[in-house]
N, C-alpha and C. Protein backbone atom coordinates (compact mmCIF):
# COMPACT_ATOMS: atom_id res chain seq x y z
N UNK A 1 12.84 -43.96 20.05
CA UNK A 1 12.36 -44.90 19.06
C UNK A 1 11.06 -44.38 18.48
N UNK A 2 10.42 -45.07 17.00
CA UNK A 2 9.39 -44.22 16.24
C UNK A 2 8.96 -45.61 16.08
N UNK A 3 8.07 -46.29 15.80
CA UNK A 3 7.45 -46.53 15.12
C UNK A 3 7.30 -46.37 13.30
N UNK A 4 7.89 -47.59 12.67
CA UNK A 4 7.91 -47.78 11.25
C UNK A 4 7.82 -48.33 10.22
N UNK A 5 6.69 -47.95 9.42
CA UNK A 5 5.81 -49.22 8.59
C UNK A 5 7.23 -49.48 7.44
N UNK A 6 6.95 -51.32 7.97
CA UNK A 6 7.94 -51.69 6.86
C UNK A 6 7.09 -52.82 5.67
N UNK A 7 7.63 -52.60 4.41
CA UNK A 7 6.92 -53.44 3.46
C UNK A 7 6.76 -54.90 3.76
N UNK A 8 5.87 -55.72 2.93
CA UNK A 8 5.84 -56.89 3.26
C UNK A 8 6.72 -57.73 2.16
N UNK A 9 7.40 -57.37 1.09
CA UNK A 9 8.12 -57.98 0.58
C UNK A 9 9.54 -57.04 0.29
N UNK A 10 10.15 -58.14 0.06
CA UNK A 10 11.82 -58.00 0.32
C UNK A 10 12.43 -59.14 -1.06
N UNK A 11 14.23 -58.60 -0.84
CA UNK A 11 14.78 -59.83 -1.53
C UNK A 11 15.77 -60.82 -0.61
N UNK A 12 15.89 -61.63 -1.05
CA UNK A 12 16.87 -62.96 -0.58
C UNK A 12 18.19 -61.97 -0.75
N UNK A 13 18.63 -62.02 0.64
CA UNK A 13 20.40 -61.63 0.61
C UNK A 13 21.24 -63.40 0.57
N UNK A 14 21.04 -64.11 1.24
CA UNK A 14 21.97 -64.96 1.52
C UNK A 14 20.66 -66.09 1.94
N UNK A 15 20.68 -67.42 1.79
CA UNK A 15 19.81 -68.69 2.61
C UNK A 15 20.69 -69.51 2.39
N UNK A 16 20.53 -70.62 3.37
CA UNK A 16 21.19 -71.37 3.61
C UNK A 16 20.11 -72.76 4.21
N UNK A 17 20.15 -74.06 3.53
CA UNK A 17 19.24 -75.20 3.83
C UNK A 17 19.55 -75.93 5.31
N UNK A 18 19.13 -75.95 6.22
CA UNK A 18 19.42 -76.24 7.36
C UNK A 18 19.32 -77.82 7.31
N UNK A 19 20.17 -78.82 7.65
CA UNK A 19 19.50 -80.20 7.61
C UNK A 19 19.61 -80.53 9.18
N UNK A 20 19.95 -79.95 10.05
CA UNK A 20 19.94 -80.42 11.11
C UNK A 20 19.12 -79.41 12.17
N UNK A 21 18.28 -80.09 12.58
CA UNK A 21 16.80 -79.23 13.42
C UNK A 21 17.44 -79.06 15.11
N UNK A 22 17.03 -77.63 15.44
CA UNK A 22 16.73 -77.73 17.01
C UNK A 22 15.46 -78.51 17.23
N UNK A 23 15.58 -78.76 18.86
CA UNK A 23 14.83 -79.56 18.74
C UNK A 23 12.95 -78.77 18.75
N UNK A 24 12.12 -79.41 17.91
CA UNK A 24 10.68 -78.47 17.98
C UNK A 24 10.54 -78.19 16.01
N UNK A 25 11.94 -78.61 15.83
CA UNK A 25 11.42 -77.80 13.89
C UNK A 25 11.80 -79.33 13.36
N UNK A 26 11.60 -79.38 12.37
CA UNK A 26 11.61 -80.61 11.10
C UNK A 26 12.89 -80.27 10.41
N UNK A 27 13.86 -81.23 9.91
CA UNK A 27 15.04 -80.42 9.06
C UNK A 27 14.53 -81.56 7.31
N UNK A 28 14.89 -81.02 6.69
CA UNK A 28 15.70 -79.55 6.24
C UNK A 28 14.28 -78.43 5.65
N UNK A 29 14.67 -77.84 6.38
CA UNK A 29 14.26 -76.22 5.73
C UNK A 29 14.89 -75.55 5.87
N UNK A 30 14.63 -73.88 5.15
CA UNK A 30 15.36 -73.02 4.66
C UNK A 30 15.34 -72.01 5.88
N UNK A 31 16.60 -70.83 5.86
CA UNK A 31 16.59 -70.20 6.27
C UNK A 31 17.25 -68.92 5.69
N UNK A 32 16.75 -67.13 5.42
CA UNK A 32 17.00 -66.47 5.18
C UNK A 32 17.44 -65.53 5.44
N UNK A 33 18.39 -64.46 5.20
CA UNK A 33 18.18 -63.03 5.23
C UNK A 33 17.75 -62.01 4.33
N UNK A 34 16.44 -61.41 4.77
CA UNK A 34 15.52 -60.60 3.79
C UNK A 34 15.86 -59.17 3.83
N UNK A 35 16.41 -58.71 2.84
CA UNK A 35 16.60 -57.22 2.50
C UNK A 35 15.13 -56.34 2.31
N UNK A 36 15.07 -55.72 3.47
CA UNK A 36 13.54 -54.94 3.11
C UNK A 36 13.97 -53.42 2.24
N UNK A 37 12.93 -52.98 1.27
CA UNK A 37 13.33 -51.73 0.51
C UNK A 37 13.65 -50.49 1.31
N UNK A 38 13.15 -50.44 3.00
CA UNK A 38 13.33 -49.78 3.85
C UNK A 38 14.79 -49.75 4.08
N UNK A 39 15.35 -50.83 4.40
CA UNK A 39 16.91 -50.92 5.02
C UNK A 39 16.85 -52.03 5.31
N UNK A 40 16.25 -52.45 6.31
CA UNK A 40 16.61 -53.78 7.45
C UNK A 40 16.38 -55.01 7.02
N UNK A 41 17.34 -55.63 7.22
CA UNK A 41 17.70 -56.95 6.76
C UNK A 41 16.73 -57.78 8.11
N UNK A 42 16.08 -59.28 7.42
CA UNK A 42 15.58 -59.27 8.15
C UNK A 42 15.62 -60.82 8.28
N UNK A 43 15.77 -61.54 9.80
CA UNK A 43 16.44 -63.17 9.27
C UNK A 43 14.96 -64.08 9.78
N UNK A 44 14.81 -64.98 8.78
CA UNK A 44 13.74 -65.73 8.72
C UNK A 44 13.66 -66.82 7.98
N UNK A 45 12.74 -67.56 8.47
CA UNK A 45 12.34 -68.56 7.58
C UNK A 45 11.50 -68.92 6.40
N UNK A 46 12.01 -69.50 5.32
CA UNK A 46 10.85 -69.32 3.99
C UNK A 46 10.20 -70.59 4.21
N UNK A 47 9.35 -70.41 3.59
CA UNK A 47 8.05 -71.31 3.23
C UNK A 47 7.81 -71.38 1.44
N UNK A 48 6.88 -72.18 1.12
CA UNK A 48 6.84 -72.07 0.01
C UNK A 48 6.98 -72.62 -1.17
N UNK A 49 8.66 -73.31 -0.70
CA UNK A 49 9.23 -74.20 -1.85
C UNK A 49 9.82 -75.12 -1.62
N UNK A 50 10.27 -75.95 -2.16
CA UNK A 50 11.33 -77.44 -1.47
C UNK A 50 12.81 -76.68 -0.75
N UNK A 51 12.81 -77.67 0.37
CA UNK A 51 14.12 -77.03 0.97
C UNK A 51 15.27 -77.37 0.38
N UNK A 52 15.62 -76.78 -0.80
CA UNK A 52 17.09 -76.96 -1.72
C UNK A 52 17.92 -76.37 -1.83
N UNK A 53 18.94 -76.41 -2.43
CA UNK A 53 19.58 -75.53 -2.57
C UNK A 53 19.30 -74.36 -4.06
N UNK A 54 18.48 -75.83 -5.00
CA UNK A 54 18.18 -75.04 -6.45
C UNK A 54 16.87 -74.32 -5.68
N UNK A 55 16.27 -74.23 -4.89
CA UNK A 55 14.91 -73.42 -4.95
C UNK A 55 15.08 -72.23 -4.64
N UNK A 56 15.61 -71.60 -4.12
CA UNK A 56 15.82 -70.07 -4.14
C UNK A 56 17.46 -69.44 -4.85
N UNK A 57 17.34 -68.34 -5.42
CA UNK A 57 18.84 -67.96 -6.07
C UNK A 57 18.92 -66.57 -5.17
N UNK A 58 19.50 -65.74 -5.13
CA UNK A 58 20.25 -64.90 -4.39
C UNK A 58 19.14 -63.33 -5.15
N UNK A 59 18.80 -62.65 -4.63
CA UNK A 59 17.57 -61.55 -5.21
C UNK A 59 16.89 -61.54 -5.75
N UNK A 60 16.18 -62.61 -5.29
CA UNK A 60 14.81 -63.31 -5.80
C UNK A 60 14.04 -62.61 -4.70
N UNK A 61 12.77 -62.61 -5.16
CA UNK A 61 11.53 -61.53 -4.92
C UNK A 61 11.04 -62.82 -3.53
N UNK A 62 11.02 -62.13 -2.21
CA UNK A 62 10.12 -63.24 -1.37
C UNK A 62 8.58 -61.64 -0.57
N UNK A 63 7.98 -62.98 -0.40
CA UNK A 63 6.80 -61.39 0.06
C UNK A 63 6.31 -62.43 2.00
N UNK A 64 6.06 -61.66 2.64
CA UNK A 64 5.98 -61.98 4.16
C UNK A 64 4.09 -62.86 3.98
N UNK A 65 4.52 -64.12 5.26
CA UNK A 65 3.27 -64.58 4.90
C UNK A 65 3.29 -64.95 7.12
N UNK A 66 1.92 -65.05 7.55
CA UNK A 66 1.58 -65.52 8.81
C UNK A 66 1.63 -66.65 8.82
N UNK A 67 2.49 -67.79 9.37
CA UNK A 67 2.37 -69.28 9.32
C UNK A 67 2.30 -69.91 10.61
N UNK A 68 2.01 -71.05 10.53
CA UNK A 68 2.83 -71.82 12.31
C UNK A 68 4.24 -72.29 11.76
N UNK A 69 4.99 -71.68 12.55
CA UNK A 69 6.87 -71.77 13.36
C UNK A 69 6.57 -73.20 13.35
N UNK A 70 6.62 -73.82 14.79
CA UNK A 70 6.13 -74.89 15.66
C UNK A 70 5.46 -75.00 16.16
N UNK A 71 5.28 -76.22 16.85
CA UNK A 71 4.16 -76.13 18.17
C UNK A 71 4.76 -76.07 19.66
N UNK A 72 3.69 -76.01 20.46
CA UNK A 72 4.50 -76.07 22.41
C UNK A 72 4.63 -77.35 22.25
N UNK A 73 4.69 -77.35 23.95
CA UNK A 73 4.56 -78.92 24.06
C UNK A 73 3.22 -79.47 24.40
N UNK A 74 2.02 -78.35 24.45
CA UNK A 74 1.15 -78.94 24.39
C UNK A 74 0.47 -79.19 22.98
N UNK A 75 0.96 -79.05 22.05
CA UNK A 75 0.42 -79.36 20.78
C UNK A 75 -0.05 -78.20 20.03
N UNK A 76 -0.16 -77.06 21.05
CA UNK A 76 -0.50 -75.46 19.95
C UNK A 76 0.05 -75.21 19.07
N UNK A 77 -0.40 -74.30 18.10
CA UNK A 77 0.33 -74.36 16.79
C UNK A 77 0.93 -72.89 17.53
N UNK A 78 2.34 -72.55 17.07
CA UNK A 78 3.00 -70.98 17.04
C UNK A 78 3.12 -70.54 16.31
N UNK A 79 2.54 -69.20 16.43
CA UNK A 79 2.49 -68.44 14.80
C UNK A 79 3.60 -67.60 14.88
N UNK A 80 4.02 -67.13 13.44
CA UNK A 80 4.83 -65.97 13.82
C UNK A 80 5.05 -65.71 11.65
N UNK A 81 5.89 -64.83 11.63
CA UNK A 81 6.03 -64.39 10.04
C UNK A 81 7.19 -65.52 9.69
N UNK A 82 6.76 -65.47 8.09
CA UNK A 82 7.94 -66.27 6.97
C UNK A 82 7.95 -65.61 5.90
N UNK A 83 8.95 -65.77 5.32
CA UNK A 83 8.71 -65.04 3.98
C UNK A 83 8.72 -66.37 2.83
N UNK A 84 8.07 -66.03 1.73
CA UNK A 84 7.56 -67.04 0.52
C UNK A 84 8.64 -66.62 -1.14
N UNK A 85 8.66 -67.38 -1.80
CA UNK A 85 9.00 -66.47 -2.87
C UNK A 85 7.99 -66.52 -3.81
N UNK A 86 7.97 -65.07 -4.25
CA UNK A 86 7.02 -64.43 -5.02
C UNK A 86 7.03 -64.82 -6.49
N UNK A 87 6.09 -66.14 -6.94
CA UNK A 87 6.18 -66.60 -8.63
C UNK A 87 5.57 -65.17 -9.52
N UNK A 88 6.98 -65.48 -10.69
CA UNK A 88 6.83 -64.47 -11.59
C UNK A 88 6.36 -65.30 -13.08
């Protein structure tokens, strides 16, 4: 294995509006797969916009942002990456 810088923005392959939550997330929000210019598809959650079906279209520009996921159960926030879509 190498070590390999991948970009921070990508496009929307496929999302899909989730309305039903595990338990720890809020429904409905979105969920993606991000085509990076590198290769790797990459599956995540967007941020950004209303969770619809009109808010994202299919190779639309999203760029990677640091957010809180959820929290524990003690109330910490969990960070981890999302991707946003990028206004043109």
């Amino acid at each position: 294995m190498q070590e390999t810088a991948l970009s921070s923005r990508g496009k929307i392959d496929t999302f899909a509006v989730v309305h039903v939550a595990p338990m720890g997330f809020k429904a409905p929000y979105i969920q993606a797969f991000v085509d990076l210019p590198e290769g790797p598809r990459i599956f995540s959650l967007i941020t950004g916009c209303e969770p619809s079906e009109d808010a994202l279209k299919t190779g639309a520009e999203v760029e990677l942002v640091i957010d809180k996921i959820t929290e524990d159960e003690k109330g910490n926030d969990l960070i981890g990456y999302k991707f946003r879509p990028i206004e043109k």
